[in-house]
C-alpha atoms as a PDB file:
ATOM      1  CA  UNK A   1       0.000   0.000   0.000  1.00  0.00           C
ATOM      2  CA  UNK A   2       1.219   3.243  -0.965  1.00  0.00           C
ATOM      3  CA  UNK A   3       0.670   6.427   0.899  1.00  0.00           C
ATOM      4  CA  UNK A   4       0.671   9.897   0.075  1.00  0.00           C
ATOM      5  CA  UNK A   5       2.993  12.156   1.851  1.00  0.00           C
ATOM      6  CA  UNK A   6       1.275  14.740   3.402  1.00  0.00           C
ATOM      7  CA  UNK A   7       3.400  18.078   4.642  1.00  0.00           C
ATOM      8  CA  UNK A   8       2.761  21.289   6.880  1.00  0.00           C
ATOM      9  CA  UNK A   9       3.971  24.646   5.733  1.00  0.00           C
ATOM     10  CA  UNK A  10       6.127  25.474   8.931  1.00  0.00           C
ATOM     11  CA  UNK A  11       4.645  29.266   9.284  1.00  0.00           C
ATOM     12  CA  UNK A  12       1.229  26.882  10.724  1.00  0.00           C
ATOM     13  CA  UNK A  13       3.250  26.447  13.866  1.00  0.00           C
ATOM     14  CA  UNK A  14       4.220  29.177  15.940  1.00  0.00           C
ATOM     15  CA  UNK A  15       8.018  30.230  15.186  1.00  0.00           C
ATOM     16  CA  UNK A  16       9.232  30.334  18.687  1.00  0.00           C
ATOM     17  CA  UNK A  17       9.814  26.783  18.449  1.00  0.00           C
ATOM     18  CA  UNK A  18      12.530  24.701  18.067  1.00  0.00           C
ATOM     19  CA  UNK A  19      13.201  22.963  15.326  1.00  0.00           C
ATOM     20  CA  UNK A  20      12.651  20.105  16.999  1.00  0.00           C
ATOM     21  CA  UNK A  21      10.079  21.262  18.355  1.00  0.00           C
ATOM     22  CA  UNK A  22       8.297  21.782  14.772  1.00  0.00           C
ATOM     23  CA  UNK A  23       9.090  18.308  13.305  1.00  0.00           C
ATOM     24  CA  UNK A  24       7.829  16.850  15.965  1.00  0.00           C
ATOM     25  CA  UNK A  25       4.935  18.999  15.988  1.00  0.00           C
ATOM     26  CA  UNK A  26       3.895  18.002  12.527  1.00  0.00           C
ATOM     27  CA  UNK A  27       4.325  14.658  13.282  1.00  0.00           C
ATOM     28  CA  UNK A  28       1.802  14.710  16.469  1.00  0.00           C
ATOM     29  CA  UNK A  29      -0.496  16.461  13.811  1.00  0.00           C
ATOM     30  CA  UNK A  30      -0.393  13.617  11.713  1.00  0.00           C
ATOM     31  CA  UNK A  31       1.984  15.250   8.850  1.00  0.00           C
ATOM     32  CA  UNK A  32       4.630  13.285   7.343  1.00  0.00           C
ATOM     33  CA  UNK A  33       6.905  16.280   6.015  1.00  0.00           C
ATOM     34  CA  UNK A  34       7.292  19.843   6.234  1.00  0.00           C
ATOM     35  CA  UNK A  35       7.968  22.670   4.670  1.00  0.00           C
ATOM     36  CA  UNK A  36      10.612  25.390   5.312  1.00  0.00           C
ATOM     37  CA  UNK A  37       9.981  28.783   4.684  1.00  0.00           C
ATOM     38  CA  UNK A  38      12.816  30.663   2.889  1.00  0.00           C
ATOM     39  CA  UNK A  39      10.898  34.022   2.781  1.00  0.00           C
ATOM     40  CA  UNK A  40      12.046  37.914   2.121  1.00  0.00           C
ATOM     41  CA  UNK A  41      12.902  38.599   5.977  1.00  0.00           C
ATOM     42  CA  UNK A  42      16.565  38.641   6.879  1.00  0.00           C
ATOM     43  CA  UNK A  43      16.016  36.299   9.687  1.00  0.00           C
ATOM     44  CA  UNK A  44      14.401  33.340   7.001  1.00  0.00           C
ATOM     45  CA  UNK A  45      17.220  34.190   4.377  1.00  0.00           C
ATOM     46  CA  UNK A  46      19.921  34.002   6.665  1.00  0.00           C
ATOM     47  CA  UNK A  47      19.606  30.177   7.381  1.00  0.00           C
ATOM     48  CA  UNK A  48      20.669  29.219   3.584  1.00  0.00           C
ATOM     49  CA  UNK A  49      24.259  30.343   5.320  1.00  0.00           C
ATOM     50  CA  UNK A  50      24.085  28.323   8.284  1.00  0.00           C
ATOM     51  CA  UNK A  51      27.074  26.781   8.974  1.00  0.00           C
ATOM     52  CA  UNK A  52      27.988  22.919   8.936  1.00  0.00           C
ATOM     53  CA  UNK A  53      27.249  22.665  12.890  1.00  0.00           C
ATOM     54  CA  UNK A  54      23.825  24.100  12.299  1.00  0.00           C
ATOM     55  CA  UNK A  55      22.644  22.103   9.096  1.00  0.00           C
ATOM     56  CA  UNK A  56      24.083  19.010  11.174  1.00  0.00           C
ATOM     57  CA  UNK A  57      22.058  20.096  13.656  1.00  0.00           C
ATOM     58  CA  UNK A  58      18.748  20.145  11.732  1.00  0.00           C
ATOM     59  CA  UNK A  59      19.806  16.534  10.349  1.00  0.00           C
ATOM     60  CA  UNK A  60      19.772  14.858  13.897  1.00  0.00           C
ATOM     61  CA  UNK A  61      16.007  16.369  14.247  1.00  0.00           C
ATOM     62  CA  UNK A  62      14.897  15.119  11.067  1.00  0.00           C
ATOM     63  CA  UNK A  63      16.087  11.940  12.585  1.00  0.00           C
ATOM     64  CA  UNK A  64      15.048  12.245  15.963  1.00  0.00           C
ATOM     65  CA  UNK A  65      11.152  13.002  14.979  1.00  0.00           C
ATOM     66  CA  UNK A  66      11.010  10.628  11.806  1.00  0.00           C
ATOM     67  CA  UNK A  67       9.924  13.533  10.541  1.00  0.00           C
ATOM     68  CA  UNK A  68      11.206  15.303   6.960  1.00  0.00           C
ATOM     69  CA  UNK A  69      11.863  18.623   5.124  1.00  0.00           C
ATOM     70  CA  UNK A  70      10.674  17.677   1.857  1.00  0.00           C
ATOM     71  CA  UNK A  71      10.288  21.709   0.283  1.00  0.00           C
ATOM     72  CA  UNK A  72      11.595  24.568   0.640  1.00  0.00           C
ATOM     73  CA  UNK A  73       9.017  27.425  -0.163  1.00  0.00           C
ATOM     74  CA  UNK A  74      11.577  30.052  -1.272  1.00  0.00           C
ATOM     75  CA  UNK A  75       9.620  33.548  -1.565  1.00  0.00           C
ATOM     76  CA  UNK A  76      12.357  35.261  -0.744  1.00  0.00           C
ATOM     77  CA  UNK A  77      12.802  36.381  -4.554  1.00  0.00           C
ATOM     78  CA  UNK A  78       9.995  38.712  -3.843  1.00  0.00           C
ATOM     79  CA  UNK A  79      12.532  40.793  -2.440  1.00  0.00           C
ATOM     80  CA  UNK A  80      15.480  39.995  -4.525  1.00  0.00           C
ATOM     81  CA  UNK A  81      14.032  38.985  -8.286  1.00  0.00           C
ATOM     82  CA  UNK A  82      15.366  36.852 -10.538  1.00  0.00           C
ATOM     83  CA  UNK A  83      13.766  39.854 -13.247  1.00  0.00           C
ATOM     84  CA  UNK A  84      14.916  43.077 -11.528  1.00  0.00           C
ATOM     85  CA  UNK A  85      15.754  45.530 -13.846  1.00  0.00           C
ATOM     86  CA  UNK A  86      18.335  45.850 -11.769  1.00  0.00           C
ATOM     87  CA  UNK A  87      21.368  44.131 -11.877  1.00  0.00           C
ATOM     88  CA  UNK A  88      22.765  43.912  -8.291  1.00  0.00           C
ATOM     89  CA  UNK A  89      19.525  43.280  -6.903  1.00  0.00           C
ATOM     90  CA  UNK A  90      19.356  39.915 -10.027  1.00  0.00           C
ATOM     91  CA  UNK A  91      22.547  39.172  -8.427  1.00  0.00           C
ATOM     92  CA  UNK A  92      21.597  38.530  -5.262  1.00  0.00           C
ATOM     93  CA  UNK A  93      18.544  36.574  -6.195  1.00  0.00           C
ATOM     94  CA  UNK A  94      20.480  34.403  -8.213  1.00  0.00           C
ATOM     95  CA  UNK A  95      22.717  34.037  -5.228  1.00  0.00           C
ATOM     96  CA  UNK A  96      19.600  32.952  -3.278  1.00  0.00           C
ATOM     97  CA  UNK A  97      18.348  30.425  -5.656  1.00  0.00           C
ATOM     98  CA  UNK A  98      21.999  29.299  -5.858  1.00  0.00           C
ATOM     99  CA  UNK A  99      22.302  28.606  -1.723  1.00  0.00           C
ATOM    100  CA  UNK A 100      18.532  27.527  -1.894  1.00  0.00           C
ATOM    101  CA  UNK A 101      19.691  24.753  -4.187  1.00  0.00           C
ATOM    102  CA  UNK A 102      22.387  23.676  -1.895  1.00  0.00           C
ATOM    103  CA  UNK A 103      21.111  23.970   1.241  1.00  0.00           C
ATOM    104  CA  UNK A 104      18.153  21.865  -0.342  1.00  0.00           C
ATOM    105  CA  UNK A 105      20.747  19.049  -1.335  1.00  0.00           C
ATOM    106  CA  UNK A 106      22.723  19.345   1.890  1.00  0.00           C
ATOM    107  CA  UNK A 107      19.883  18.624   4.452  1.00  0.00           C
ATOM    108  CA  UNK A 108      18.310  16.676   1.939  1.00  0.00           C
ATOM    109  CA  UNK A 109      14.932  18.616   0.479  1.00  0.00           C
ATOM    110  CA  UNK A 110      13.316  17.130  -2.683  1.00  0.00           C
ATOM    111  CA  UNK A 111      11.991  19.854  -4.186  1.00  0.00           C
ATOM    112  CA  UNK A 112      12.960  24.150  -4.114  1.00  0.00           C
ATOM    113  CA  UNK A 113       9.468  25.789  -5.053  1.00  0.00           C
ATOM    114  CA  UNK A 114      10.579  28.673  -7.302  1.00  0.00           C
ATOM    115  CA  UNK A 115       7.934  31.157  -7.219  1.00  0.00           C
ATOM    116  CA  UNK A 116       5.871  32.761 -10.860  1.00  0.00           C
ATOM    117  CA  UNK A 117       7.383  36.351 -10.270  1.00  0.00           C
ATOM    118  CA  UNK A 118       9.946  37.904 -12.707  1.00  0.00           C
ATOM    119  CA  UNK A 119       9.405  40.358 -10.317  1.00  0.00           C
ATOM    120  CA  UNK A 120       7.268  42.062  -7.531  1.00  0.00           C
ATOM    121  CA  UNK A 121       7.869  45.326  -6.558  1.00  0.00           C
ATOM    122  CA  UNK A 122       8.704  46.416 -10.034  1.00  0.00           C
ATOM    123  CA  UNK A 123       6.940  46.668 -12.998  1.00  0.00           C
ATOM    124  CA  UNK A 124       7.079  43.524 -15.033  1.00  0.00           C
ATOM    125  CA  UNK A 125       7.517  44.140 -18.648  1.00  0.00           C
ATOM    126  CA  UNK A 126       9.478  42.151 -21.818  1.00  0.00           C
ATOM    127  CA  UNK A 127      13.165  42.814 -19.904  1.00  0.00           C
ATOM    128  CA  UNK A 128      12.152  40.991 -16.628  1.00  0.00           C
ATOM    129  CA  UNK A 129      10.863  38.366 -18.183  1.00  0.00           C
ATOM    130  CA  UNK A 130      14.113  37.564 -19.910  1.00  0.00           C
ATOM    131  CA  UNK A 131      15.756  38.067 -16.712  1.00  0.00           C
ATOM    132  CA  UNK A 132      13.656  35.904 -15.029  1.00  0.00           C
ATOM    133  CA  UNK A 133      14.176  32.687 -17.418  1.00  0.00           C
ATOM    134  CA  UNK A 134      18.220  33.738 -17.514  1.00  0.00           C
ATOM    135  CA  UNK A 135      17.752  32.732 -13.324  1.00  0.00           C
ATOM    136  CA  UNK A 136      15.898  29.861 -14.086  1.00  0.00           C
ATOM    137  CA  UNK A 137      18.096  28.385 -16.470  1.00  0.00           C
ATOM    138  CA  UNK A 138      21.421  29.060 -14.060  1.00  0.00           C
ATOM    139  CA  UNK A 139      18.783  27.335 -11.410  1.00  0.00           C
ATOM    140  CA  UNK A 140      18.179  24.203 -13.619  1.00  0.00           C
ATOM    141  CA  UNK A 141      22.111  23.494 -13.870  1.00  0.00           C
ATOM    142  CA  UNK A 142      22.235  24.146  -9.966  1.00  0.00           C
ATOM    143  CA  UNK A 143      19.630  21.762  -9.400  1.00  0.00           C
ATOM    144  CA  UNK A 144      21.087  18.963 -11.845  1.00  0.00           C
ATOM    145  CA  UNK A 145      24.105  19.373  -9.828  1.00  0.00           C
ATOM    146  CA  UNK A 146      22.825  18.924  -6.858  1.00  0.00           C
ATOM    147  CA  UNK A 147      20.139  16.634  -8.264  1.00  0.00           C
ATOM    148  CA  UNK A 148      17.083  18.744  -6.343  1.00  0.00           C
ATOM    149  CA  UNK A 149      13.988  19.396  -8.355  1.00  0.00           C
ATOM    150  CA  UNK A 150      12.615  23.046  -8.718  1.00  0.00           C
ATOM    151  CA  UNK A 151       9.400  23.437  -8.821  1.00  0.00           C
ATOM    152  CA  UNK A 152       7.277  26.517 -10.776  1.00  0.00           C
ATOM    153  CA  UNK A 153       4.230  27.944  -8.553  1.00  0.00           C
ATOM    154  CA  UNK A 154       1.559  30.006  -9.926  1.00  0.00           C
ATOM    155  CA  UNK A 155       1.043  32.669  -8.236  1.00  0.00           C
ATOM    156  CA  UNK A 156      -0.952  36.194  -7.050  1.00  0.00           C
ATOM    157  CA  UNK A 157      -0.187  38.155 -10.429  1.00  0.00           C
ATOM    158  CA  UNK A 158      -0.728  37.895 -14.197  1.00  0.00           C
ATOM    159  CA  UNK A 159       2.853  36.565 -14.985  1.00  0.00           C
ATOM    160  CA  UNK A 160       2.381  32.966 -13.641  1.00  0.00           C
ATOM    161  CA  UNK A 161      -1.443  33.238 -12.841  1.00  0.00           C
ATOM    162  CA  UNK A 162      -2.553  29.656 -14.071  1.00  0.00           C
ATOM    163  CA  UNK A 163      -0.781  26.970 -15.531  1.00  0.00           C
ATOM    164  CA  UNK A 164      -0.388  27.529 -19.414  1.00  0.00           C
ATOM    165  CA  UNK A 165       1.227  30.286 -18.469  1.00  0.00           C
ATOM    166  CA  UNK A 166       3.905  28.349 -16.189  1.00  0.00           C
ATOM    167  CA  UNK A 167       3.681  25.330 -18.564  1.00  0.00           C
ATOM    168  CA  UNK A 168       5.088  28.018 -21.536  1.00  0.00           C
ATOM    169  CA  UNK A 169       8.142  28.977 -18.792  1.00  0.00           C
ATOM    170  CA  UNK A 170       9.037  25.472 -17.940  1.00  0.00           C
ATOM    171  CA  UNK A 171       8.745  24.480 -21.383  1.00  0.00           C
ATOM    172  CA  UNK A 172      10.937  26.786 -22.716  1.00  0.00           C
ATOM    173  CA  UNK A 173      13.382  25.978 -19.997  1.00  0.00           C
ATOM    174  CA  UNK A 174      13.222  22.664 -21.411  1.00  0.00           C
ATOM    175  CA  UNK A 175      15.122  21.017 -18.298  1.00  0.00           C
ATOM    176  CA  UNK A 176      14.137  18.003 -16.437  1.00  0.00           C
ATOM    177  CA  UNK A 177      15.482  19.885 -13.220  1.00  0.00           C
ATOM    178  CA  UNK A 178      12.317  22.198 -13.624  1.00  0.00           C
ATOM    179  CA  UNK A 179       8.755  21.130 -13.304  1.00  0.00           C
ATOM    180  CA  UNK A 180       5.196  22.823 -11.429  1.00  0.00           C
ATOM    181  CA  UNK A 181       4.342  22.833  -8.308  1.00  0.00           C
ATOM    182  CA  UNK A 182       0.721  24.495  -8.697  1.00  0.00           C
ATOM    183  CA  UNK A 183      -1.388  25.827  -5.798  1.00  0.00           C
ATOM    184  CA  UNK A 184      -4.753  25.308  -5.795  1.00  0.00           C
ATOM    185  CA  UNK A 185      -5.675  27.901  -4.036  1.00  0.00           C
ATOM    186  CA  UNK A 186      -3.820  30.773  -5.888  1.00  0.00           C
ATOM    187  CA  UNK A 187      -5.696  29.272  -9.031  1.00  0.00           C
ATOM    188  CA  UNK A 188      -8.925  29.211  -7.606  1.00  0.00           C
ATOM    189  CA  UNK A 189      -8.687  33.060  -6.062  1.00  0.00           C
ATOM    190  CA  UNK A 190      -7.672  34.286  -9.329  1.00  0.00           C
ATOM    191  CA  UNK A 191     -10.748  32.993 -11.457  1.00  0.00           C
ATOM    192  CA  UNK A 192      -9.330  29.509 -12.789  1.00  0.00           C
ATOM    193  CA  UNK A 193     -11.001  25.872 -12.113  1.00  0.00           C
ATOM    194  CA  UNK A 194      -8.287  23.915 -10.466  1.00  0.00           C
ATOM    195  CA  UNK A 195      -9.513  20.325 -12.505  1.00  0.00           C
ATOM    196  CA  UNK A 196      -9.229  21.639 -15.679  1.00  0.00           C
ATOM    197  CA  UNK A 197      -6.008  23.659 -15.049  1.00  0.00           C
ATOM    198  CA  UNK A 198      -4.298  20.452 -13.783  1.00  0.00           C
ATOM    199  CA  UNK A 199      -5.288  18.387 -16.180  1.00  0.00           C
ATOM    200  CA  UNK A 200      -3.358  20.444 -18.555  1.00  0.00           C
ATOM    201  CA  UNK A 201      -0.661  19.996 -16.372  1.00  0.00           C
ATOM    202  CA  UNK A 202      -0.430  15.927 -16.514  1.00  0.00           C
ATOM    203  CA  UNK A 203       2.857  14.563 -15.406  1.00  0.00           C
ATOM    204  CA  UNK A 204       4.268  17.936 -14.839  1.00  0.00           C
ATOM    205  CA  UNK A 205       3.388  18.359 -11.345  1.00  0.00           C
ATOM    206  CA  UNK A 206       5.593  17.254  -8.519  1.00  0.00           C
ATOM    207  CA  UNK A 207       3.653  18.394  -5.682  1.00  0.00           C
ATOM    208  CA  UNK A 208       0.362  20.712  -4.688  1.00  0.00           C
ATOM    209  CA  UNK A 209       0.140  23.098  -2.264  1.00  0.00           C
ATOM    210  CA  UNK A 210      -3.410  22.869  -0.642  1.00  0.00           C
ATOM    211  CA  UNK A 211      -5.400  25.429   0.551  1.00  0.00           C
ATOM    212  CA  UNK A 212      -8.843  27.130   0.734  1.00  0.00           C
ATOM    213  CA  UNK A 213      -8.754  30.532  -1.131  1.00  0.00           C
ATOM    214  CA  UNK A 214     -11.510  33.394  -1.614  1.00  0.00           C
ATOM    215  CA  UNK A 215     -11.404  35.671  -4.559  1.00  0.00           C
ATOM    216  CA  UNK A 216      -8.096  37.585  -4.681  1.00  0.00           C
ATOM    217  CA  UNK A 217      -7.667  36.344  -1.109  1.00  0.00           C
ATOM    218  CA  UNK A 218      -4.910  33.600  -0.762  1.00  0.00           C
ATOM    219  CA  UNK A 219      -4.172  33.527   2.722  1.00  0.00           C
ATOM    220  CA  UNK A 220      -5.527  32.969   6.079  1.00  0.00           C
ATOM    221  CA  UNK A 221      -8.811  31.016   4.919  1.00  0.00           C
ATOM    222  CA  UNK A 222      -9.688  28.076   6.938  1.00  0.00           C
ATOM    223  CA  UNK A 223     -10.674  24.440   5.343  1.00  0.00           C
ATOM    224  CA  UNK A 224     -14.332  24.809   4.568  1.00  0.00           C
ATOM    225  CA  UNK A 225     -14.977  28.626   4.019  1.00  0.00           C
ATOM    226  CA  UNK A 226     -13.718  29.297   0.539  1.00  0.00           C
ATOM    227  CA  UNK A 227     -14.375  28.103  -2.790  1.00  0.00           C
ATOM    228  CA  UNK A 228     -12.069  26.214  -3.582  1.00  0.00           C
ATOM    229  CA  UNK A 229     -13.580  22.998  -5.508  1.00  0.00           C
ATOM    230  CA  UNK A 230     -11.681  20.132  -3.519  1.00  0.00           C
ATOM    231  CA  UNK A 231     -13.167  16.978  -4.333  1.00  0.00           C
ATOM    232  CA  UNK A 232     -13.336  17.917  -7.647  1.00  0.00           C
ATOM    233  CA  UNK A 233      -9.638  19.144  -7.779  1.00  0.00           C
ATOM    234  CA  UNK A 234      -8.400  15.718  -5.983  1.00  0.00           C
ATOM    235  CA  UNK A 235     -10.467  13.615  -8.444  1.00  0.00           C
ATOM    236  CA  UNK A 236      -9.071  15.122 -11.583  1.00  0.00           C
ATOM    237  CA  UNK A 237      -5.502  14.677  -9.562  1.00  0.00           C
ATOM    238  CA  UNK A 238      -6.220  11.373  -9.528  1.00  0.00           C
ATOM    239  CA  UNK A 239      -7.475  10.886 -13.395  1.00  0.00           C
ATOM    240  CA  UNK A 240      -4.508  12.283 -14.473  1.00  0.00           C
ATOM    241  CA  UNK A 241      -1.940   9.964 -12.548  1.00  0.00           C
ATOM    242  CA  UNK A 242      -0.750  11.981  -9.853  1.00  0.00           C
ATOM    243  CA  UNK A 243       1.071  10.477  -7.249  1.00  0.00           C
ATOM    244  CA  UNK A 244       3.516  12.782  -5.089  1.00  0.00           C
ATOM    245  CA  UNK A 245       3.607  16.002  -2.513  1.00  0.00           C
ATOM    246  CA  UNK A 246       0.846  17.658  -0.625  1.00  0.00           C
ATOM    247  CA  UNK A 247       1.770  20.927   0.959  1.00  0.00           C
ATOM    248  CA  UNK A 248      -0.805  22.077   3.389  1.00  0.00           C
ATOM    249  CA  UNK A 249      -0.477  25.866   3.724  1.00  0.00           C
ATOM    250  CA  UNK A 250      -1.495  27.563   6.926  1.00  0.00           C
ATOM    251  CA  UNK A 251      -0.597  30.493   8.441  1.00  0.00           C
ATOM    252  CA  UNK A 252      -1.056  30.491  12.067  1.00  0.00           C
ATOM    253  CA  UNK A 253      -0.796  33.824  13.176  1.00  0.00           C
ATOM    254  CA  UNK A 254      -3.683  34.745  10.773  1.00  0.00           C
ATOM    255  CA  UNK A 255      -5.727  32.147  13.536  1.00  0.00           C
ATOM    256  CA  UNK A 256      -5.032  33.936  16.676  1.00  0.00           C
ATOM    257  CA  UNK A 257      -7.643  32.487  18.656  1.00  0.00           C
ATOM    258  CA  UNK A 258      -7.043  28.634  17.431  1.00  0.00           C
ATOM    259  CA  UNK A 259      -4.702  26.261  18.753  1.00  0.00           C
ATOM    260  CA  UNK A 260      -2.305  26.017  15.948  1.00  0.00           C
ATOM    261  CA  UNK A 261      -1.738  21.914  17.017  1.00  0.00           C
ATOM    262  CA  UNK A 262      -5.336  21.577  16.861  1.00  0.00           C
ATOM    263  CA  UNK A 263      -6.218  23.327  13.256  1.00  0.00           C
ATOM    264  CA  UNK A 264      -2.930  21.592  11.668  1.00  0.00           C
ATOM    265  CA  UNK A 265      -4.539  18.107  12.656  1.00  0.00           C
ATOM    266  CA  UNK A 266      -7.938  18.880  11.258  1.00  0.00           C
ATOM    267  CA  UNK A 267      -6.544  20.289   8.141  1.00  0.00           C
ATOM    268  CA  UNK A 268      -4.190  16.983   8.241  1.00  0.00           C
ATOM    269  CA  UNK A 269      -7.752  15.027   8.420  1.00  0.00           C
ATOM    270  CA  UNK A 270      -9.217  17.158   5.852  1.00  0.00           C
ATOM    271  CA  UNK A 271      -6.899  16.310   3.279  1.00  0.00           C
ATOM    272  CA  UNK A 272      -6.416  12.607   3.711  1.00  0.00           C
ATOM    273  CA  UNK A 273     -10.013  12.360   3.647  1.00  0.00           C
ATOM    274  CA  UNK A 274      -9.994  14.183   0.156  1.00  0.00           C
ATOM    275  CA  UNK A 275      -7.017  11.316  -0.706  1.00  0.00           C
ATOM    276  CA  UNK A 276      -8.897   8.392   0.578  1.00  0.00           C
ATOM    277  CA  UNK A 277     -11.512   9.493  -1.881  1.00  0.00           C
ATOM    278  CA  UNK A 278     -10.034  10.103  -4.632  1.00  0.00           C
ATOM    279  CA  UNK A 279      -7.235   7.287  -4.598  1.00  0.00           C
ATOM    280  CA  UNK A 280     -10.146   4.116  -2.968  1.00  0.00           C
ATOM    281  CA  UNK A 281      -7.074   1.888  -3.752  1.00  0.00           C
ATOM    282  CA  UNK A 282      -4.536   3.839  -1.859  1.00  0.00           C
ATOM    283  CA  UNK A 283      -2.168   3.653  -5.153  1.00  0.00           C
ATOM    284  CA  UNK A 284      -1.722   6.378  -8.404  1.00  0.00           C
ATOM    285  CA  UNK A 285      -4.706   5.762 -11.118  1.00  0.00           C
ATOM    286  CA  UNK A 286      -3.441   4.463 -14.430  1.00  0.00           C
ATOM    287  CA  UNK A 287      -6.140   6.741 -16.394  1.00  0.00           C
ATOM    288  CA  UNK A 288      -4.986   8.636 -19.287  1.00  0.00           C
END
């Protein structure tokens, strides 16, 4: 019987803790991965130049807890674009993509989610976007070196809004370093049906990021009160042979008066229900 991995964004648990503290966390809540943040603050960038002691140190928690780091949600290229128009600030985010990658293969992450901006403070025009695929190319060769996949997310603006859009990047990337890694949620807020956008997405998708979404709103709504179509979604998943990562995303200081323990086991529920479903046999459908 197979089983599919199931994995909490860490930012559901509150950040005080340990690292420890968070694996094991995620395990109590019934997760079987998680997944580090690599965001724009200084404090979140700073760990891709941890030194040997530290990274060792996260490698005996990952073993003590049983539990993995399986992604890296790297959004720190908000800050630092791969498209800037400017060339010191592409520098650095090529830098960051660079350490992602080998932090990634050092602790031992599967996949670096590269996130659909050529840029975000800026204004994205015909220049960023060859920037932005001159960064993902260097990425690709960083990631067949280290032999971690990257992984394209759609996102909150009309570069990499739905997936023909990221399908046309990846495709013109033409590496098999680079492959999606849509969210359902971001699809759904922005107007697109998740089933049909994955299906043009078959065998091109390494992992989902799960979440319940409102119209432009992509964080901070619980399981149950969007619209996100999730059966649906999960059974067109399933017709089109997909078989890998689940990233739950939750942000628990947008809950303030839940118990973050207790929402990240009923969103855990929630989405193993949706599996069981969609997957009776607990192994990949064959369907083409």
């Amino acid at each position: 019987m197979f089983k599919m991995p199931v994995g909490l964004y860490e930012k559901a648990l509150p950040a005080a803790l340990s690292w420890e503290e968070r694996l094991a966390a995620a395990g109590q809540a019934g997760y079987d991965f998680v997944e580090i943040s690599i965001d724009e603050s200084d404090e979140r960038l700073s760990r891709l130049d941890w030194p040997a002691s530290t990274r060792a140190e996260l490698r005996r928690s990952i073993t003590n807890t049983g539990v993995r780091i399986m992604t890296m949600c790297l959004s720190g290229h908000r800050k630092y674009p791969l498209g800037s128009h400017t060339p010191e600030l592409r520098r650095q985010g090529q830098e960051i993509l660079r350490k992602a990658i080998d932090f990634a293969g050092d602790i031992g992450l599967r996949v670096v989610q590269v996130m659909g901006y050529d840029v975000f403070y800026e204004t994205s025009d015909a220049e960023t976007r060859a920037n932005y695929m001159d960064g993902l190319h260097l990425g690709t060769r960083w990631a067949g070196e280290a032999g971690v996949m990257l992984g394209l997310e759609n996102l909150d603006t009309p570069f990499v809004e739905n997936l023909s859009r990221a399908l046309v990047i990846t495709r013109e990337i033409d590496s098999p370093w680079l492959k999606l890694y849509p969210d359902i949620g971001n699809l759904t807020a922005a107007g697109y049906y998740p089933p049909d956008e994955l299906t043009l997405a078959k065998n091109q998708v390494l992992g989902i990021h799960v979440k319940d979404a409102l119209p432009k709103i992509i964080r901070g709504v619980p399981f149950g009160d969007g619209i996100v179509p999730f059966q649906e979604t999960f059974s067109a998943l399933a017709k089109t042979g997909f078989w890998g990562l689940l990233g739950v995303e939750i942000w628990g200081h947008m809950l303030p008066n839940e118990d973050p323990l207790v929402t990240a086991a009923s969103a855990c529920k929630f989405v193993e229900k949706l599996v069981s479903e969609a997957w009776p046999t607990g192994c990949a459908s064959s369907q083409s």
